[in-house]
Protein backbone atom coordinates (compact mmCIF):
# COMPACT_ATOMS: atom_id res chain seq x y z
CA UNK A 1 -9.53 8.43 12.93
CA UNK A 2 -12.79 7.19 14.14
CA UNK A 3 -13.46 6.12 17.56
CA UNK A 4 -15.50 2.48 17.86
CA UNK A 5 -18.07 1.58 20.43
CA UNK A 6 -19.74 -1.54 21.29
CA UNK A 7 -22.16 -1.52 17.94
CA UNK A 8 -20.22 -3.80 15.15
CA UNK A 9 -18.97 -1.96 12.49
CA UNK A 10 -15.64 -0.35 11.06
CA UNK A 11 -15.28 2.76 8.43
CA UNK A 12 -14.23 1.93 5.54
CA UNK A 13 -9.98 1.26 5.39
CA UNK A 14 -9.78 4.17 2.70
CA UNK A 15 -10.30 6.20 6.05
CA UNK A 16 -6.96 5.09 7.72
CA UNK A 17 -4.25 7.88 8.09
CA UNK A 18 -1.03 7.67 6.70
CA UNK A 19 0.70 5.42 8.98
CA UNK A 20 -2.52 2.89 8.33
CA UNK A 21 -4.25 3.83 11.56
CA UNK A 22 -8.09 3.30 10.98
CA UNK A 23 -9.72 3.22 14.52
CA UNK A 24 -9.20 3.12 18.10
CA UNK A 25 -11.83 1.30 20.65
CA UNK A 26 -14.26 -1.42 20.41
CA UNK A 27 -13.12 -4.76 21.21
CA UNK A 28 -12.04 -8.64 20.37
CA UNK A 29 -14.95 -10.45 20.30
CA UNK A 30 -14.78 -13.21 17.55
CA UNK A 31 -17.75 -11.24 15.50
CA UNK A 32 -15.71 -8.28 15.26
CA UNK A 33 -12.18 -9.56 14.75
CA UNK A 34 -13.50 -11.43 11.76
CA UNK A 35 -15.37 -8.86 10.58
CA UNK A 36 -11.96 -6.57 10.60
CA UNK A 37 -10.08 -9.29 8.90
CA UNK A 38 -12.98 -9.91 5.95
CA UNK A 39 -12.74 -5.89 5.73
CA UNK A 40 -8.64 -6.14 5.54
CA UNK A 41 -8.22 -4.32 8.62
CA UNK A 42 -6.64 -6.10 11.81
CA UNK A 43 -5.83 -4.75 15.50
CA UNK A 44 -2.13 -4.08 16.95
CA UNK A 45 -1.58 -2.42 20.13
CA UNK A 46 0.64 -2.69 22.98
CA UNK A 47 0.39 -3.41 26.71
CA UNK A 48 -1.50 -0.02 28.37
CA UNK A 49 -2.60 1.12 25.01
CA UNK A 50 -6.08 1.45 23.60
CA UNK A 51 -7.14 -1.14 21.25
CA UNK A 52 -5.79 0.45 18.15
CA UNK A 53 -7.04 -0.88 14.05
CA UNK A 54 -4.89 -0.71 10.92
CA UNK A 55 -5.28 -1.12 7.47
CA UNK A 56 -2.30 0.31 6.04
CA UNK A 57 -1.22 1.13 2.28
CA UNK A 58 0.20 -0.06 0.84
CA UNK A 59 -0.51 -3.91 2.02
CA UNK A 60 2.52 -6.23 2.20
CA UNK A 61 1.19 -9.25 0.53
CA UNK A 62 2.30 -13.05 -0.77
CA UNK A 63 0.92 -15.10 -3.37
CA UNK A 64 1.31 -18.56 -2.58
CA UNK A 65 2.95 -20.25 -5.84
CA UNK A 66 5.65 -17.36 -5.45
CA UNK A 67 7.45 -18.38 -2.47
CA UNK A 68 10.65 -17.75 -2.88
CA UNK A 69 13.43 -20.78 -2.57
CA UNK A 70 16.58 -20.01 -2.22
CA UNK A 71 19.36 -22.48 -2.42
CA UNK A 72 20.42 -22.91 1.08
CA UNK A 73 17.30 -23.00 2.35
CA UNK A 74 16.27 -25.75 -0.45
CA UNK A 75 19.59 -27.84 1.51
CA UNK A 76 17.29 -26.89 4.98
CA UNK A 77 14.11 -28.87 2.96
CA UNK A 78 16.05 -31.50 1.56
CA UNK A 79 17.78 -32.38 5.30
CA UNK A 80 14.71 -32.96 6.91
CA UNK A 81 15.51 -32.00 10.15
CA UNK A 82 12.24 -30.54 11.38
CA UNK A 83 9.03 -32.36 11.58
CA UNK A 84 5.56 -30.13 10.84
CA UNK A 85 2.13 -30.26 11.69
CA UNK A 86 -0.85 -28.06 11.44
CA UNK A 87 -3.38 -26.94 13.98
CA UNK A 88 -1.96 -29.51 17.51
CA UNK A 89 -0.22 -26.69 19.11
CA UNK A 90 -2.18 -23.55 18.70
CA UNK A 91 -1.70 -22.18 22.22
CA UNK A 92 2.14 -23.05 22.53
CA UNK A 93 2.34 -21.35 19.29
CA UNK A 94 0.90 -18.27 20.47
CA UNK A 95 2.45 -18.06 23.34
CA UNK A 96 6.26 -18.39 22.00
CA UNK A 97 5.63 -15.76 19.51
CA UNK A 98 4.40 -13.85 22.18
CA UNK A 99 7.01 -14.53 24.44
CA UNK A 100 9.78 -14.23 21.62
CA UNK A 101 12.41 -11.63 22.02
CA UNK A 102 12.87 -9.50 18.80
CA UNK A 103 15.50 -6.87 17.78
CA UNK A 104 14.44 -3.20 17.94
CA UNK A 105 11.23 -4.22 19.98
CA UNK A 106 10.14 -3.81 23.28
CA UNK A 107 7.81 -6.07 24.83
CA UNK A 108 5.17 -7.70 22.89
CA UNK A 109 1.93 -6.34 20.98
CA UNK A 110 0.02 -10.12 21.80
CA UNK A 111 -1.89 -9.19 24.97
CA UNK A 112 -2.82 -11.96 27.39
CA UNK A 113 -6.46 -10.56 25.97
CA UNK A 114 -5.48 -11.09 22.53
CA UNK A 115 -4.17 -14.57 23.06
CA UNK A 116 -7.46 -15.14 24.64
CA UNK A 117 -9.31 -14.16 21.74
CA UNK A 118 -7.20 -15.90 19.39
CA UNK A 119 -7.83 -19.11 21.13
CA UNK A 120 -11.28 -18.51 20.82
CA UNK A 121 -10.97 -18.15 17.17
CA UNK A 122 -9.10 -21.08 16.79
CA UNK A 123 -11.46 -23.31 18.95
CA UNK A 124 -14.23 -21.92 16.53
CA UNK A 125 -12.10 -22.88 13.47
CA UNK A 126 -10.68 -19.74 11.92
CA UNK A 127 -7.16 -18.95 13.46
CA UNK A 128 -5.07 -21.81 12.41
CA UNK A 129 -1.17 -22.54 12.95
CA UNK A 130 1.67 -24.36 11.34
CA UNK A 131 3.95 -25.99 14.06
CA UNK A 132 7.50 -27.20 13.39
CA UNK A 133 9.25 -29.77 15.89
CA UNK A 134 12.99 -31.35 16.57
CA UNK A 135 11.39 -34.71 17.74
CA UNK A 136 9.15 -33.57 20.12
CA UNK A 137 10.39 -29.95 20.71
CA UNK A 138 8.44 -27.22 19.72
CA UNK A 139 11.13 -25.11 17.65
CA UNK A 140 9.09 -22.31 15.17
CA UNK A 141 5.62 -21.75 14.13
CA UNK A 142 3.15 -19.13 13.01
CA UNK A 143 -0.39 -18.36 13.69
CA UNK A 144 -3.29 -16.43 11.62
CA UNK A 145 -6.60 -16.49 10.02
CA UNK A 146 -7.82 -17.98 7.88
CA UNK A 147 -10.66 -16.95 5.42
CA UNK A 148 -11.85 -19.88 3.17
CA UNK A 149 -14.43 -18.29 1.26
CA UNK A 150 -12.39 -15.09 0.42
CA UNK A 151 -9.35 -17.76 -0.22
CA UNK A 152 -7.17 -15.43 1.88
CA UNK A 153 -4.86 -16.42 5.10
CA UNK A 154 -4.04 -13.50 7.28
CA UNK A 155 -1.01 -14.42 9.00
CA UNK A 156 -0.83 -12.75 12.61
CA UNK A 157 3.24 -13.83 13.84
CA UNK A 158 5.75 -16.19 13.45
CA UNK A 159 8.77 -17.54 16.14
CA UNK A 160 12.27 -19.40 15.75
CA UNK A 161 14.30 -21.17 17.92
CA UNK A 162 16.16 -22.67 15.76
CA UNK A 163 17.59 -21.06 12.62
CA UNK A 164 14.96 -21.52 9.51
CA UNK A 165 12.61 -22.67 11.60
CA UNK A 166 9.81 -20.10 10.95
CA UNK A 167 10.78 -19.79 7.62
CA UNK A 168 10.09 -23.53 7.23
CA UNK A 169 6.52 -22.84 8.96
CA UNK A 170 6.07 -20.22 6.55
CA UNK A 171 6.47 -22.65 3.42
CA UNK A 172 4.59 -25.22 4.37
CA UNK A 173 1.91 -22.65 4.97
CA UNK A 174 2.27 -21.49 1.33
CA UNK A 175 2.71 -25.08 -0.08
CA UNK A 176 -0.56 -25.98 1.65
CA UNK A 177 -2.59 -22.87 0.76
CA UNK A 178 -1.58 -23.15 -3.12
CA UNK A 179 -2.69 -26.33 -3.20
CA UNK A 180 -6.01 -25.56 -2.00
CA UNK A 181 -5.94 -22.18 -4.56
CA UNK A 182 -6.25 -19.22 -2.28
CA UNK A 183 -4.90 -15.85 -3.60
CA UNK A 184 -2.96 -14.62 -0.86
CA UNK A 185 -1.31 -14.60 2.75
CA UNK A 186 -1.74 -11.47 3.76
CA UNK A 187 1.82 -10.34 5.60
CA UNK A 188 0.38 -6.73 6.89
CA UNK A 189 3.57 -4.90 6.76
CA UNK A 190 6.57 -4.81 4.80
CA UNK A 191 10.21 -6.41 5.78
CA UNK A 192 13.38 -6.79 4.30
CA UNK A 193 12.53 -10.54 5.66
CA UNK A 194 9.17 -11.34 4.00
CA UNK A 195 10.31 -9.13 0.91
CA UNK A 196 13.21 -11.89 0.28
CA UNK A 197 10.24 -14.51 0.48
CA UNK A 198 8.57 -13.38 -2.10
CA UNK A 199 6.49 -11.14 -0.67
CA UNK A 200 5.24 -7.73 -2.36
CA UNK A 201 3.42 -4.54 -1.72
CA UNK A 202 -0.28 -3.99 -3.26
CA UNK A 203 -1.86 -0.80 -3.22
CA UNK A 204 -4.72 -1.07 -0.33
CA UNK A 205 -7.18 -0.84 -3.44
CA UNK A 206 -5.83 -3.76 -5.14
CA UNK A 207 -5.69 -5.52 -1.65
CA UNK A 208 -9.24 -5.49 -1.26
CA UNK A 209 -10.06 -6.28 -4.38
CA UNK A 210 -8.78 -9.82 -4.13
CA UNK A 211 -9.72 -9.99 -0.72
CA UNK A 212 -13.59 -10.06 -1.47
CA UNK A 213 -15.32 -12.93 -2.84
């Protein structure tokens, strides 16, 4: 495990340990959280802890165009319930998955520094979200980076309020990115959840492969 400074750089992912753990330190300026995402490496850390960076193998991954549909939620599409947008609620976005209770999980890994960062990103372009409303509630979402020249989004989190509701923010992510070709969203980890998607593992090799450009 390598300790990071203030000079920009990371060692190279095949570094990481077993659990994925690559580095500790450093910090989130926009230069160096886009450098760890164009390297396939991204930070998650808790409240108190040091600013930890992962690139874990194997890399849970989906490919656009293989979304998977399932029949009830294809009833959720057809009903029409939920209206979406892109990119007009970035901050309420981040904050409800950061405020978002979720099973097995105490507290929250998205620091007020981290959501600070974030917005920076976003204000600069990169981290994008998908928003999805009940007339003019904010219901589910998601939030990540995007990468246009490596055609890659790394999604960061997701929240529901409302049943489907992330997974509907999720789609229209993947219907959006296919049509503009990119290779990947890259989902970090693996879940029972995002494996029922569509969702597979890639060796962190492979990963990086298709992430450069």
């Amino acid at each position: 495990m390598y300790y990071l400074t203030n000079e920009l750089w990371f060692p190279d992912p095949s570094e990481a340990d077993e659990d994925g753990l690559l580095a500790v330190g450093g910090d989130l300026s926009s230069e160096r959280l886009l450098l760890a995402y164009r390297s396939g490496i991204f930070p998650w850390y808790s409240e108190g802890q040091p600013l930890l960076w992962w690139s874990p193998n194997p890399r849970m991954i989906l490919k656009p165009n293989r979304f998977k549909v399932s029949k009830s939620f294809r009833k959720t599409l057809r009903l029409e319930k939920f209206r979406i947008t892109f990119n007009t609620a970035f901050c309420e976005v981040i904050e409800q998955c950061a405020a978002i209770k979720r099973k097995g999980q105490d507290g929250t890994w998205i620091t007020s520094e981290m959501e600070q960062s974030y917005l920076k990103l976003h204000n600069a372009g990169y981290a994008k979200s998908v928003e999805v409303w009940i007339e003019d509630t904010l219901v589910g979402g998601l939030y990540g980076i995007d990468l246009p020249k490596q055609k890659v989004f790394c999604g960061e989190s997701m929240f529901s309020k409302k049943s489907d509701a992330s997974k509907v923010a999720f789609y229209y992510l993947a219907e959006y990115l296919k049509r503009q070709d990119y290779k990947l969203i890259d989902c970090q980890m693996y879940t029972d959840h995002l494996a029922s998607l569509g969702a597979e593992e890639l060796p962190r090799t492979e990963f990086l492969k298709l992430l450069r450009y």
